[in-house]
PDB file of N, CA and C in Angstrom:
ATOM      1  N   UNK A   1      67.699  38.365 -29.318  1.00  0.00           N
ATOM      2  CA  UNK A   1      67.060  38.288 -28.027  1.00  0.00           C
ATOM      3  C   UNK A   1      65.793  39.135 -28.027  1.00  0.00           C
ATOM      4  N   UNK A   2      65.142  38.737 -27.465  1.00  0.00           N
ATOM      5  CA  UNK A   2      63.499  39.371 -27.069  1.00  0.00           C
ATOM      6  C   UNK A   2      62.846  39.371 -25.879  1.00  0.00           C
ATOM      7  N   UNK A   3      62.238  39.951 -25.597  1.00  0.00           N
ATOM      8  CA  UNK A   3      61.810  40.408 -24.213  1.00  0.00           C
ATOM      9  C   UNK A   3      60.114  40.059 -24.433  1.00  0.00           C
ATOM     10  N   UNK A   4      59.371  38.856 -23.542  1.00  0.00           N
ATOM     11  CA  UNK A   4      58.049  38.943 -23.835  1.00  0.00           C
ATOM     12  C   UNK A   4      57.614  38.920 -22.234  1.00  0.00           C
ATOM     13  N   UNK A   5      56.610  39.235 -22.097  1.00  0.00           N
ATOM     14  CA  UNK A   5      55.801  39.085 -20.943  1.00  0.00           C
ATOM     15  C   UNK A   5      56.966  39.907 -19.654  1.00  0.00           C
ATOM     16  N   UNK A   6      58.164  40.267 -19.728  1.00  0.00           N
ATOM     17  CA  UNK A   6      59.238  40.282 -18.532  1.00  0.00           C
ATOM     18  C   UNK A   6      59.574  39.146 -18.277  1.00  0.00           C
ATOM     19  N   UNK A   7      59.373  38.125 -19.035  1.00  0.00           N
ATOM     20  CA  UNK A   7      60.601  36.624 -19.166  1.00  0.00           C
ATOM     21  C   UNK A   7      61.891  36.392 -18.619  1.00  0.00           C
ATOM     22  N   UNK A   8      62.076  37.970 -19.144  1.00  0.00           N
ATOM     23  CA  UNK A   8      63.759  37.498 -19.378  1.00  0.00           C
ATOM     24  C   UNK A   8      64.217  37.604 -20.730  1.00  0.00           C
ATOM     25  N   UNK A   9      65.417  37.315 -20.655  1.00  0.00           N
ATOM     26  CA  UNK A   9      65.983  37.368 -22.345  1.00  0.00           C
ATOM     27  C   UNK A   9      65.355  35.918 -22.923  1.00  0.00           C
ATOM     28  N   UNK A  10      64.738  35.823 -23.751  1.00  0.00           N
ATOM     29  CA  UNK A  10      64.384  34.327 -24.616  1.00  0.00           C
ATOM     30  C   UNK A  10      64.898  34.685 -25.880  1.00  0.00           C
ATOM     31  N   UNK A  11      65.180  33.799 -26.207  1.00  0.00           N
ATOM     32  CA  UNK A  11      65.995  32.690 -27.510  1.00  0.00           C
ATOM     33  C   UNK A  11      64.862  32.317 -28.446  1.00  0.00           C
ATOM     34  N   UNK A  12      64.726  32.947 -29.795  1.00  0.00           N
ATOM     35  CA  UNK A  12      63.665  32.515 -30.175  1.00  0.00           C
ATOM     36  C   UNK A  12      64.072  32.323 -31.697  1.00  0.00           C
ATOM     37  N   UNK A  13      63.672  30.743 -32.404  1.00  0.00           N
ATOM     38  CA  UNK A  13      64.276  30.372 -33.516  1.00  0.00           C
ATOM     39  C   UNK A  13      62.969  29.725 -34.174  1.00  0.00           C
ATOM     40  N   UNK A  14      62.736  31.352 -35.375  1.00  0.00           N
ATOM     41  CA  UNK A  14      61.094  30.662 -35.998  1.00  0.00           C
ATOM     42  C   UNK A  14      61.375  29.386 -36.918  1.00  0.00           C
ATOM     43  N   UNK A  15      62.290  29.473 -37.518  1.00  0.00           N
ATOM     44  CA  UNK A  15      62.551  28.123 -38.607  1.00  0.00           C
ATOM     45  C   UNK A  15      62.197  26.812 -37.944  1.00  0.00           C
ATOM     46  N   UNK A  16      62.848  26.483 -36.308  1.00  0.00           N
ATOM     47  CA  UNK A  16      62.277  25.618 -36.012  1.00  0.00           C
ATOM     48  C   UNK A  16      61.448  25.429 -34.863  1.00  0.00           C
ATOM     49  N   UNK A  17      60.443  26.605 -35.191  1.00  0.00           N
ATOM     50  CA  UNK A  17      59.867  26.830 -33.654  1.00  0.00           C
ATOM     51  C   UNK A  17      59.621  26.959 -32.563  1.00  0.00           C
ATOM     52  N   UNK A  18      60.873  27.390 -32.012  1.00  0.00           N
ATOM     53  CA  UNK A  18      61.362  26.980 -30.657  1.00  0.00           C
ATOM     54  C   UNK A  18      61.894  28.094 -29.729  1.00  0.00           C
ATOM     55  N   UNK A  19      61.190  28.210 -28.887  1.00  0.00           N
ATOM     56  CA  UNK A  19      61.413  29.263 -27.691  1.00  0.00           C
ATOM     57  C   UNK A  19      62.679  28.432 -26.164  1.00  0.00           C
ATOM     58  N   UNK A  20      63.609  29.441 -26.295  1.00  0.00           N
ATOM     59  CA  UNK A  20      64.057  29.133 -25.513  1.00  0.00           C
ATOM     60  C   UNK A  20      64.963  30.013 -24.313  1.00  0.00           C
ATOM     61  N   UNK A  21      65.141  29.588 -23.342  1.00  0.00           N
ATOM     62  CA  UNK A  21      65.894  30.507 -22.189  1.00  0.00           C
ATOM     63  C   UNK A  21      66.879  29.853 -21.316  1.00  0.00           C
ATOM     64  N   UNK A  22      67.378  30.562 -20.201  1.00  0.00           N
ATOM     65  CA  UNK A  22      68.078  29.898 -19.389  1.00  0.00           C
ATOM     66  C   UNK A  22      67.725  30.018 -18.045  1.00  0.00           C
ATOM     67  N   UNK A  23      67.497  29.427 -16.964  1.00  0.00           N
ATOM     68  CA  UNK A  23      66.853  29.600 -16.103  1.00  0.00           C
ATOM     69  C   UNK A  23      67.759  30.207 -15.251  1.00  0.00           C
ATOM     70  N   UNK A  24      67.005  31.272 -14.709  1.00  0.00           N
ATOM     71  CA  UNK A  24      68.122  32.175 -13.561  1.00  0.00           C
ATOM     72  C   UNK A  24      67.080  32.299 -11.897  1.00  0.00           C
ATOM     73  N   UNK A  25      67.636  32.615 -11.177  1.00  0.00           N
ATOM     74  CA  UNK A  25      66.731  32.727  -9.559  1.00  0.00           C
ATOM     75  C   UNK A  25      65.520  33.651  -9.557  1.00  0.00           C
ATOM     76  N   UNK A  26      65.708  34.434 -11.043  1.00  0.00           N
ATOM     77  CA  UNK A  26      64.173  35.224 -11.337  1.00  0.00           C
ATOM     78  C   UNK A  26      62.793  34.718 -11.535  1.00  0.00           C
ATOM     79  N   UNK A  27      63.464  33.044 -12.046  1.00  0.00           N
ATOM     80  CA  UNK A  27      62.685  32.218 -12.432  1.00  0.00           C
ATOM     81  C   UNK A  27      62.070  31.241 -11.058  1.00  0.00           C
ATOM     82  N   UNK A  28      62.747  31.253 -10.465  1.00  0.00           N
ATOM     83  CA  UNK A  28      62.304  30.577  -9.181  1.00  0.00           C
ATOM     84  C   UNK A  28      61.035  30.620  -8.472  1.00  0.00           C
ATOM     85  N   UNK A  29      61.102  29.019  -7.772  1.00  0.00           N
ATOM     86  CA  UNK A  29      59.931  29.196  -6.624  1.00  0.00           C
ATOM     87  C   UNK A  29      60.208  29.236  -5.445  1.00  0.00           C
ATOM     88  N   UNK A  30      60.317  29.215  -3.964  1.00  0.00           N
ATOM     89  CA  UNK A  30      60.668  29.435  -2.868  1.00  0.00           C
ATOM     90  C   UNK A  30      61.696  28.239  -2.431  1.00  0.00           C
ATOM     91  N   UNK A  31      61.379  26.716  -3.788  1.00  0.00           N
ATOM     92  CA  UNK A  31      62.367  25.761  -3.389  1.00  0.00           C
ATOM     93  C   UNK A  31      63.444  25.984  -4.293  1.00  0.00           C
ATOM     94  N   UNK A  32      63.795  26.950  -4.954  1.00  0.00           N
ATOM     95  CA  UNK A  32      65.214  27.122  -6.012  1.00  0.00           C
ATOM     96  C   UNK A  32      64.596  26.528  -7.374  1.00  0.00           C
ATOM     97  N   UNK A  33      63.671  25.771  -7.695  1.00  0.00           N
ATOM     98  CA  UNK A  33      63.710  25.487  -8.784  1.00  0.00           C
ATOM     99  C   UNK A  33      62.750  26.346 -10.053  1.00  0.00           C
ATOM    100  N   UNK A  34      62.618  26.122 -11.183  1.00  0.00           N
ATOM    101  CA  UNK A  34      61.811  27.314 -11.970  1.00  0.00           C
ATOM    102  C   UNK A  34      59.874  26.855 -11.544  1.00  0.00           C
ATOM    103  N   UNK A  35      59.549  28.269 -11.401  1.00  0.00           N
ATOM    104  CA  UNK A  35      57.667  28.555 -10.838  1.00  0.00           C
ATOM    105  C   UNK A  35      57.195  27.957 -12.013  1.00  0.00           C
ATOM    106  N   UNK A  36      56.314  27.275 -11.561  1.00  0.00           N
ATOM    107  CA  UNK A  36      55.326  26.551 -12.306  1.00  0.00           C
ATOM    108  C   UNK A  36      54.664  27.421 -13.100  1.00  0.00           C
ATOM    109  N   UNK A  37      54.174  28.557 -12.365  1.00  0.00           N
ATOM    110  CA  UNK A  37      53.359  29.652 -12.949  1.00  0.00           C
ATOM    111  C   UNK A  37      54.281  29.977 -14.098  1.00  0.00           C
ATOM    112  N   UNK A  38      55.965  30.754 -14.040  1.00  0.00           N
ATOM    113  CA  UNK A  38      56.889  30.940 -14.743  1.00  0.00           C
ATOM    114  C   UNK A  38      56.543  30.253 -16.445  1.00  0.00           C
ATOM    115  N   UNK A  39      56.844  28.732 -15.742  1.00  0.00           N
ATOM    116  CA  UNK A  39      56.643  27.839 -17.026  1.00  0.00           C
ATOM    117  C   UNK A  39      55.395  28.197 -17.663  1.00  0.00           C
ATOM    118  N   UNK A  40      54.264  28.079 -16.991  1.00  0.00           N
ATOM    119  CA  UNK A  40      52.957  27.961 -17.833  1.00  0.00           C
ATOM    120  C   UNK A  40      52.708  29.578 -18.495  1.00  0.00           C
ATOM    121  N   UNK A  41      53.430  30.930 -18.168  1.00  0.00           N
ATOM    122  CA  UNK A  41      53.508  31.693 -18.897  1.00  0.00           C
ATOM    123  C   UNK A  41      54.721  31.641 -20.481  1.00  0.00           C
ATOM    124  N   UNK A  42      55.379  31.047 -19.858  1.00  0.00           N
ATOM    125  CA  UNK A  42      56.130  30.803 -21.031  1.00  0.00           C
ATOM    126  C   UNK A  42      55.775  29.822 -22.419  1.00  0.00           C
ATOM    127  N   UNK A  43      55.045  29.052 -21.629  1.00  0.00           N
ATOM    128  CA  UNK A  43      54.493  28.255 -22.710  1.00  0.00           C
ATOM    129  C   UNK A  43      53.485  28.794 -24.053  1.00  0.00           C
ATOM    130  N   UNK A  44      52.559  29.669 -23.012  1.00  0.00           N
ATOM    131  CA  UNK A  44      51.483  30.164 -23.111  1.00  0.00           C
ATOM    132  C   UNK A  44      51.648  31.464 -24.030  1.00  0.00           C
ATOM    133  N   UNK A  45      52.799  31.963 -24.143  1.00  0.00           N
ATOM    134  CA  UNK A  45      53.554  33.323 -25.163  1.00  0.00           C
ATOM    135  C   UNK A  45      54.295  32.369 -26.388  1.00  0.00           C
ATOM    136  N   UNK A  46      54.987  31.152 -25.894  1.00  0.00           N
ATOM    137  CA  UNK A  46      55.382  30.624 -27.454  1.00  0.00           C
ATOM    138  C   UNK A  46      54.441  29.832 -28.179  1.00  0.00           C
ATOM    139  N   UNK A  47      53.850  29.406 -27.540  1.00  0.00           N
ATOM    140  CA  UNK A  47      52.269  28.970 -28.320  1.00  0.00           C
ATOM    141  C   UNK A  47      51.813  30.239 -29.082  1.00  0.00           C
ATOM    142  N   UNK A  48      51.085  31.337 -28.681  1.00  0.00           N
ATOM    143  CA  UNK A  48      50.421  32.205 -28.990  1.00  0.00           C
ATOM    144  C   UNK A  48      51.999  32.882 -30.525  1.00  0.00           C
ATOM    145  N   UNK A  49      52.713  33.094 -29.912  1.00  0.00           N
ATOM    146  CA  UNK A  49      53.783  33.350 -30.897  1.00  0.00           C
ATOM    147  C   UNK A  49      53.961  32.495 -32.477  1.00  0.00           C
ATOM    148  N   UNK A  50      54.344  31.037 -32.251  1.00  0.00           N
ATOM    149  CA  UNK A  50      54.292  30.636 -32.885  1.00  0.00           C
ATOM    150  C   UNK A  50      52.991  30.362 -33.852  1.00  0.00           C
ATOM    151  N   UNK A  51      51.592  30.215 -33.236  1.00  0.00           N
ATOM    152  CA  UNK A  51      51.001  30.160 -33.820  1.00  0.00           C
ATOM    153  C   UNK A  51      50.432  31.606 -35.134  1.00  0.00           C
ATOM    154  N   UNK A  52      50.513  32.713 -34.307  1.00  0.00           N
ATOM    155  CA  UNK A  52      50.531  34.308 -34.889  1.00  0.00           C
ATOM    156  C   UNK A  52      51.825  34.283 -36.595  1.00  0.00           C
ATOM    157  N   UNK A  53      52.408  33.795 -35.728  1.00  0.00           N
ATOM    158  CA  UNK A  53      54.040  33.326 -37.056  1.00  0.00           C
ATOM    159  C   UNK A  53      53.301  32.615 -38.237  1.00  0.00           C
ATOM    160  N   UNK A  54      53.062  31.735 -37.758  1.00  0.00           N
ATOM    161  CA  UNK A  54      52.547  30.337 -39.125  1.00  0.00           C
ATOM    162  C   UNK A  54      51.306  30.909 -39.533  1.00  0.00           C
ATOM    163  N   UNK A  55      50.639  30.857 -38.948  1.00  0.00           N
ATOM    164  CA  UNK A  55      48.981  31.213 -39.507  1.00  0.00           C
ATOM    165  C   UNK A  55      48.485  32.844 -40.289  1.00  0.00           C
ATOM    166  N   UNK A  56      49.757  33.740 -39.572  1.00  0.00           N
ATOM    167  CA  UNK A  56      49.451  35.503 -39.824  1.00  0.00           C
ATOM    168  C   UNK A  56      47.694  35.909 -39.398  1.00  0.00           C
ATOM    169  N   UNK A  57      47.585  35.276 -38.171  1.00  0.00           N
ATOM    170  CA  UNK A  57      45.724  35.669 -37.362  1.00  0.00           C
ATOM    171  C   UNK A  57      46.158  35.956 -36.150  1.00  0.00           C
ATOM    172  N   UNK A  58      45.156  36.817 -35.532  1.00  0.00           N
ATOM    173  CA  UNK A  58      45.550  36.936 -34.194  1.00  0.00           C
ATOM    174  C   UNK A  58      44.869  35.915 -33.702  1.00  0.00           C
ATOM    175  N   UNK A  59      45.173  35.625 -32.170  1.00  0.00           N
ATOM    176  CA  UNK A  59      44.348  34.843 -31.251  1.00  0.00           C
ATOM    177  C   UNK A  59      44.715  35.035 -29.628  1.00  0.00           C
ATOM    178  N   UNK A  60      43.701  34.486 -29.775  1.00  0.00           N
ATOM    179  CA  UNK A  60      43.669  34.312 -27.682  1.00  0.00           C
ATOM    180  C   UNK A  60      43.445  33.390 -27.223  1.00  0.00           C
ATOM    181  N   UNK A  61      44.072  32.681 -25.973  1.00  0.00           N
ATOM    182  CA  UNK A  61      44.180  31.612 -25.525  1.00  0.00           C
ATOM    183  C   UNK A  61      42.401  30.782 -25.248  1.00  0.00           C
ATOM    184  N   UNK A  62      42.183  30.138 -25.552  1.00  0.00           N
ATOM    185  CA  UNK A  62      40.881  29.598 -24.830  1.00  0.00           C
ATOM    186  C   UNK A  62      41.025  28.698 -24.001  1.00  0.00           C
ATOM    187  N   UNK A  63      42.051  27.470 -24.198  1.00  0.00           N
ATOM    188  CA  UNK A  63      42.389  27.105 -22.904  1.00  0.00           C
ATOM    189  C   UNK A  63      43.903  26.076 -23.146  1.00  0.00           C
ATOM    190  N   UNK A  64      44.307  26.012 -22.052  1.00  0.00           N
ATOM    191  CA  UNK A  64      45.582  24.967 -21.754  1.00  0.00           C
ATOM    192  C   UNK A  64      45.690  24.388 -20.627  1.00  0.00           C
ATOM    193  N   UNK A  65      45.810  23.308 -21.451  1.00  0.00           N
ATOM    194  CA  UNK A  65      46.548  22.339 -20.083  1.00  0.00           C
ATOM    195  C   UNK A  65      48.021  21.823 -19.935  1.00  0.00           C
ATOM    196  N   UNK A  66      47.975  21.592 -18.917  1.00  0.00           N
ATOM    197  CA  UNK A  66      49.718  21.313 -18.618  1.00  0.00           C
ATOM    198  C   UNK A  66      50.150  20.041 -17.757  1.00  0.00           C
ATOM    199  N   UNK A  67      51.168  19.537 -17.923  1.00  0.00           N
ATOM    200  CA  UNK A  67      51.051  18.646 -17.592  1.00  0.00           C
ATOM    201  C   UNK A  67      52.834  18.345 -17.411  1.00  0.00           C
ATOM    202  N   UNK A  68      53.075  18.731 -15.910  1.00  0.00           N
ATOM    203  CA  UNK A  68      54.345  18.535 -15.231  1.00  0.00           C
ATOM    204  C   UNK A  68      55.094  17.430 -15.346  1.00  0.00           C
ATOM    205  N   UNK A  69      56.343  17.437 -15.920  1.00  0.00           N
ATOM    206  CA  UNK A  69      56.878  16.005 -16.123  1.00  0.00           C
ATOM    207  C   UNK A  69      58.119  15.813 -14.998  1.00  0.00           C
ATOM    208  N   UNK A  70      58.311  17.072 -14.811  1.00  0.00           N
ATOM    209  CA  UNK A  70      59.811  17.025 -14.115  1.00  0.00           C
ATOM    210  C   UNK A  70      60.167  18.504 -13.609  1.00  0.00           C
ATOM    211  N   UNK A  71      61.282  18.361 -12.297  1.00  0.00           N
ATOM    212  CA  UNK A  71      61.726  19.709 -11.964  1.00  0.00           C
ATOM    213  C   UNK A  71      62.290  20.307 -13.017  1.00  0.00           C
ATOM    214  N   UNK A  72      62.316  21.792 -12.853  1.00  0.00           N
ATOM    215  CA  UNK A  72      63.527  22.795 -13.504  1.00  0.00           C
ATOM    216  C   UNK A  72      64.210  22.813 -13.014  1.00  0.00           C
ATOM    217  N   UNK A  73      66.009  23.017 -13.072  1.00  0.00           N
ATOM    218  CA  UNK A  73      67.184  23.742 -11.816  1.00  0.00           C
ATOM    219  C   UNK A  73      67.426  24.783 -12.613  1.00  0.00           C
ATOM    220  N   UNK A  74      68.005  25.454 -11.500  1.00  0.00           N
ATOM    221  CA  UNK A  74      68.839  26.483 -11.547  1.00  0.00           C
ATOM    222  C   UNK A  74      70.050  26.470 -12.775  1.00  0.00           C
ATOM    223  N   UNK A  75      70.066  27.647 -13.654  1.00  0.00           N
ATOM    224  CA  UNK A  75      71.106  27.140 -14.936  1.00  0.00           C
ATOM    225  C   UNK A  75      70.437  26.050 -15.980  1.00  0.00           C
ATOM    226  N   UNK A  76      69.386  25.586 -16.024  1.00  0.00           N
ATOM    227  CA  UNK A  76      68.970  24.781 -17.086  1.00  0.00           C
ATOM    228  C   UNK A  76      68.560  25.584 -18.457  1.00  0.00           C
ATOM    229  N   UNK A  77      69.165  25.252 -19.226  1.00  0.00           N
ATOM    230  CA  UNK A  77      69.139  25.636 -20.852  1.00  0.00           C
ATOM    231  C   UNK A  77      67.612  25.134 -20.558  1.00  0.00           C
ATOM    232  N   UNK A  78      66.176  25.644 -21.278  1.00  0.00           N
ATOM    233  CA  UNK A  78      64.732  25.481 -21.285  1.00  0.00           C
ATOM    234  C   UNK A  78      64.514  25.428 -22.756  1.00  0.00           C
ATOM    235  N   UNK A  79      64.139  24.501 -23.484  1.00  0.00           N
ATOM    236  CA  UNK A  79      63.229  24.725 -25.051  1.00  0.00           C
ATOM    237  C   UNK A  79      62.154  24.731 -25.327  1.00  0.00           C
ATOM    238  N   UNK A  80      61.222  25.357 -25.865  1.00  0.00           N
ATOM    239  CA  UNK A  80      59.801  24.930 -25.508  1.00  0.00           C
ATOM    240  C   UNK A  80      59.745  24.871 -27.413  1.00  0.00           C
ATOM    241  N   UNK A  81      59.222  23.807 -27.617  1.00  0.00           N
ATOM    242  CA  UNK A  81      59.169  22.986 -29.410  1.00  0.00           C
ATOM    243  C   UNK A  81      57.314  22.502 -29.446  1.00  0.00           C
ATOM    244  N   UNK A  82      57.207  24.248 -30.545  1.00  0.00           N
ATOM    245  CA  UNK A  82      56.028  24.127 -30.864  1.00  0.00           C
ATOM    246  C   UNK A  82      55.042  23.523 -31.603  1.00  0.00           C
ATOM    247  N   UNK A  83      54.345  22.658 -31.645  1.00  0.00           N
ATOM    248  CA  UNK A  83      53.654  21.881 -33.394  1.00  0.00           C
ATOM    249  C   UNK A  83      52.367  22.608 -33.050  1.00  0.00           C
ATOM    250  N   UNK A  84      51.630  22.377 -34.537  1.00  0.00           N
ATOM    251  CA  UNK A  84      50.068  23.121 -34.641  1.00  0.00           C
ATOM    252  C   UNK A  84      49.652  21.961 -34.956  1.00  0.00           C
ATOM    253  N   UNK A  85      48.432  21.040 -34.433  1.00  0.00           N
ATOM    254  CA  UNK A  85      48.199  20.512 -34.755  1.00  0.00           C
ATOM    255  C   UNK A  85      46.843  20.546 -35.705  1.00  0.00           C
ATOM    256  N   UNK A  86      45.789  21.366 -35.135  1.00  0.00           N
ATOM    257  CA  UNK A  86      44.851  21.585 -36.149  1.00  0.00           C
ATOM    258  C   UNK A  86      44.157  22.583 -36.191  1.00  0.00           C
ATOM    259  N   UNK A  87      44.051  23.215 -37.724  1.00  0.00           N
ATOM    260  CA  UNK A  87      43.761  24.761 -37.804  1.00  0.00           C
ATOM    261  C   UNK A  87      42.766  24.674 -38.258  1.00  0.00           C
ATOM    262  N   UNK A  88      41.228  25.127 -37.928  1.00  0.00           N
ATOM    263  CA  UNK A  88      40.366  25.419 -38.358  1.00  0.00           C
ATOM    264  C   UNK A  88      39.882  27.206 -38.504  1.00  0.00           C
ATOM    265  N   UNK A  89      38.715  26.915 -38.854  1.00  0.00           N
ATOM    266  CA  UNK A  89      38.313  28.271 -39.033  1.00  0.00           C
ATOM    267  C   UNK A  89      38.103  29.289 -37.842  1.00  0.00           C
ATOM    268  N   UNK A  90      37.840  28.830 -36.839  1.00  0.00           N
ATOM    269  CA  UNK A  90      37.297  29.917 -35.479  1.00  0.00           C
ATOM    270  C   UNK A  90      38.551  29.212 -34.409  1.00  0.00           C
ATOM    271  N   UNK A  91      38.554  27.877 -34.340  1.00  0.00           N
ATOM    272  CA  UNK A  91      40.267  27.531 -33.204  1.00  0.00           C
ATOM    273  C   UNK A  91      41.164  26.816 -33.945  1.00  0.00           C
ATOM    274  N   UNK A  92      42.317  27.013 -33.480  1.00  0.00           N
ATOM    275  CA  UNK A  92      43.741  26.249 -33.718  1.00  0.00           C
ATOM    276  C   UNK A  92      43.789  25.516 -32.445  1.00  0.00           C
ATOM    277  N   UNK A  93      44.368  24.139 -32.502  1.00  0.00           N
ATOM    278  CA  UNK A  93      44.885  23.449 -31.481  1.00  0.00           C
ATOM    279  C   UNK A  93      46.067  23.500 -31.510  1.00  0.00           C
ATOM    280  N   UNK A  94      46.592  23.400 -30.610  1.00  0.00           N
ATOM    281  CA  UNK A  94      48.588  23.385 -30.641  1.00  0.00           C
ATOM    282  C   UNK A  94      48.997  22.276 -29.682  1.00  0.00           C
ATOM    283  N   UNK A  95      49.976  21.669 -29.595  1.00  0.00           N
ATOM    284  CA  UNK A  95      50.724  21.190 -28.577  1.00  0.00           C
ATOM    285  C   UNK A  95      52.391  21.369 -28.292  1.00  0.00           C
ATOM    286  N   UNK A  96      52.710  21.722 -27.124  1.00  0.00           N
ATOM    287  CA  UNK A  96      54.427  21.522 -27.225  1.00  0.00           C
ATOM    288  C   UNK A  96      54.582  21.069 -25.579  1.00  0.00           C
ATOM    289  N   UNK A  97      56.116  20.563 -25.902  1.00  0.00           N
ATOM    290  CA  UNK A  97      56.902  20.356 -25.393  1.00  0.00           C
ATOM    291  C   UNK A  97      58.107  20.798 -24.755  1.00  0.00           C
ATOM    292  N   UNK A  98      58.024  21.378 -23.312  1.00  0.00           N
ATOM    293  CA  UNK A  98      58.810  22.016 -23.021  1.00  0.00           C
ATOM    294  C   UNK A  98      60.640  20.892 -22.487  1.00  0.00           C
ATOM    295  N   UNK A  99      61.118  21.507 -22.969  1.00  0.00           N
ATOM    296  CA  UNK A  99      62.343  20.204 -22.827  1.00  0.00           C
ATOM    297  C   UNK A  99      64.104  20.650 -22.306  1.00  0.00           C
ATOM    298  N   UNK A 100      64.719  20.031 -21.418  1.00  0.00           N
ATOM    299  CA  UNK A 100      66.142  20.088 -20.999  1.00  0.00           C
ATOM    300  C   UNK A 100      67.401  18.825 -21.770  1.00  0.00           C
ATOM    301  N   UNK A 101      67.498  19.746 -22.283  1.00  0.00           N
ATOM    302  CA  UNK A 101      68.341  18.428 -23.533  1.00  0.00           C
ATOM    303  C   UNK A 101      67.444  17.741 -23.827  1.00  0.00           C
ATOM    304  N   UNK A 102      67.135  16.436 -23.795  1.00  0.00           N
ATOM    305  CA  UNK A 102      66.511  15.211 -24.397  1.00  0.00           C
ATOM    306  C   UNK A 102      65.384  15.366 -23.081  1.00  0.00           C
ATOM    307  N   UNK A 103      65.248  15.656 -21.940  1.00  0.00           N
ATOM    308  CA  UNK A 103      63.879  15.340 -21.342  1.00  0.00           C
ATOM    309  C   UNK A 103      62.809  16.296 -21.241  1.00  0.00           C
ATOM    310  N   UNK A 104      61.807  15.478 -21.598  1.00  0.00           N
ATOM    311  CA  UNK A 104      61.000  16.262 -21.107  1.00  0.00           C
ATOM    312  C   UNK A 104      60.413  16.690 -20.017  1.00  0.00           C
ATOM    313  N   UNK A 105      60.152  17.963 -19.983  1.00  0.00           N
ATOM    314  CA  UNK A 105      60.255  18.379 -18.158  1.00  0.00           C
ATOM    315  C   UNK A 105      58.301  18.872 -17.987  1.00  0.00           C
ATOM    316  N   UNK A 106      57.624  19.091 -19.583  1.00  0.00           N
ATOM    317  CA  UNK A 106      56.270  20.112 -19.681  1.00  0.00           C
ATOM    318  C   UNK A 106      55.538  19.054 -20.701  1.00  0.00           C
ATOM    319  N   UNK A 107      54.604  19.299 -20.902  1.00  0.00           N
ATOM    320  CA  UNK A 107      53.930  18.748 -21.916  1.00  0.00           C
ATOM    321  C   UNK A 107      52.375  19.740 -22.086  1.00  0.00           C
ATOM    322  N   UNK A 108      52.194  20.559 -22.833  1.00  0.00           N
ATOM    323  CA  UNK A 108      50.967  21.568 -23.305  1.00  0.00           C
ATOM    324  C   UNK A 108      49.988  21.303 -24.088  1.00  0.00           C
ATOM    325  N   UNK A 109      48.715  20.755 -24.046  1.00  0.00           N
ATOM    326  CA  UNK A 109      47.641  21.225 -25.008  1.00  0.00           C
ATOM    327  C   UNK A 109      46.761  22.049 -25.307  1.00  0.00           C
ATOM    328  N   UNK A 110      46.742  23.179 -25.914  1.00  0.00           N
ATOM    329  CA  UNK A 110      45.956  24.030 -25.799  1.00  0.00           C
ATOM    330  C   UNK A 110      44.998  24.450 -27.219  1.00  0.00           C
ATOM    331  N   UNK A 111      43.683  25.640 -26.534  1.00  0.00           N
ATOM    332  CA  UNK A 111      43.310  25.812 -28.037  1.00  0.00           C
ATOM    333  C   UNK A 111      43.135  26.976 -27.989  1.00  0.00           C
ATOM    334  N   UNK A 112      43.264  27.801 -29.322  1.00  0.00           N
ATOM    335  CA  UNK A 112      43.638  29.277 -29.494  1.00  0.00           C
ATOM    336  C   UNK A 112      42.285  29.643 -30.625  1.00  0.00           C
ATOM    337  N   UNK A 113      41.468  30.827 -29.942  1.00  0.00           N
ATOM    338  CA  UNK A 113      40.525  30.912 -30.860  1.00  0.00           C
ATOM    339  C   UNK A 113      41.027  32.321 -31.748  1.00  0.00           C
ATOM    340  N   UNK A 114      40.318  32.304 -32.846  1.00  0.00           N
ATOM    341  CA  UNK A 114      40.939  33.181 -33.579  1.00  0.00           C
ATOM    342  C   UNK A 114      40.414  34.038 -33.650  1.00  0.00           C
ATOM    343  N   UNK A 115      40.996  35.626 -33.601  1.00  0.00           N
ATOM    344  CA  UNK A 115      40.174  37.104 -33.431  1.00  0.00           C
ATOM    345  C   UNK A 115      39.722  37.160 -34.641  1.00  0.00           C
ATOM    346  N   UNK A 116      38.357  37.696 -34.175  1.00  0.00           N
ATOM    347  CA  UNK A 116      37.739  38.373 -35.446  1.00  0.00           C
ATOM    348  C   UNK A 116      38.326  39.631 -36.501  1.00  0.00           C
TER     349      UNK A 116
END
């Protein structure tokens, strides 16, 4: 278990890239289900994670987008399944998929420039 940003406890499995948690009322928005904001920080730490893992560079976000597929509830097992899609010299692109069993609930593209 690991503690990033004040998350919460996350689940984190580098072999197959994948950040994961369980959603509790910490996670919430005023309608019971998990904050949007919540998600897009979470995304936004296993991106940056995974990519730091594979590549051994630092970086910083330059930008992401997101793209809501579905509610969170209360008690939902959360996976967020990272790919890199292309590494150049000054940005990495990434995309993942944040997911509840088989659906997808997130969908992320972002690009990570790399510290000097």
């Amino acid at each position: 278990m690991t503690r990033m940003a004040d998350l919460g406890e996350l689940y984190w499995d580098a072999s197959e890239k994948v950040l994961a948690v369980r959603i509790t009322p910490a996670h919430a928005n005023v309608h019971g289900i998990a904050h949007g904001g919540f998600l897009a920080t979470l995304v936004d730490c296993a991106l940056g994670t995974v990519l730091v893992e594979e590549t051994g560079t630092a970086v910083v976000t330059a930008q992401m987008a997101l793209d809501y597929l579905s509610s969170v509830k209360m008690d939902d097992w959360l996976e967020v399944h990272v790919t890199i899609d292309k590494r150049g010299r000054r940005l990495i692109y990434a995309t993942c998929y944040v997911r509840v069993g088989d659906r997808n609930v997130l969908k992320a593209n972002a690009i990570f420039a790399v510290r000097d």
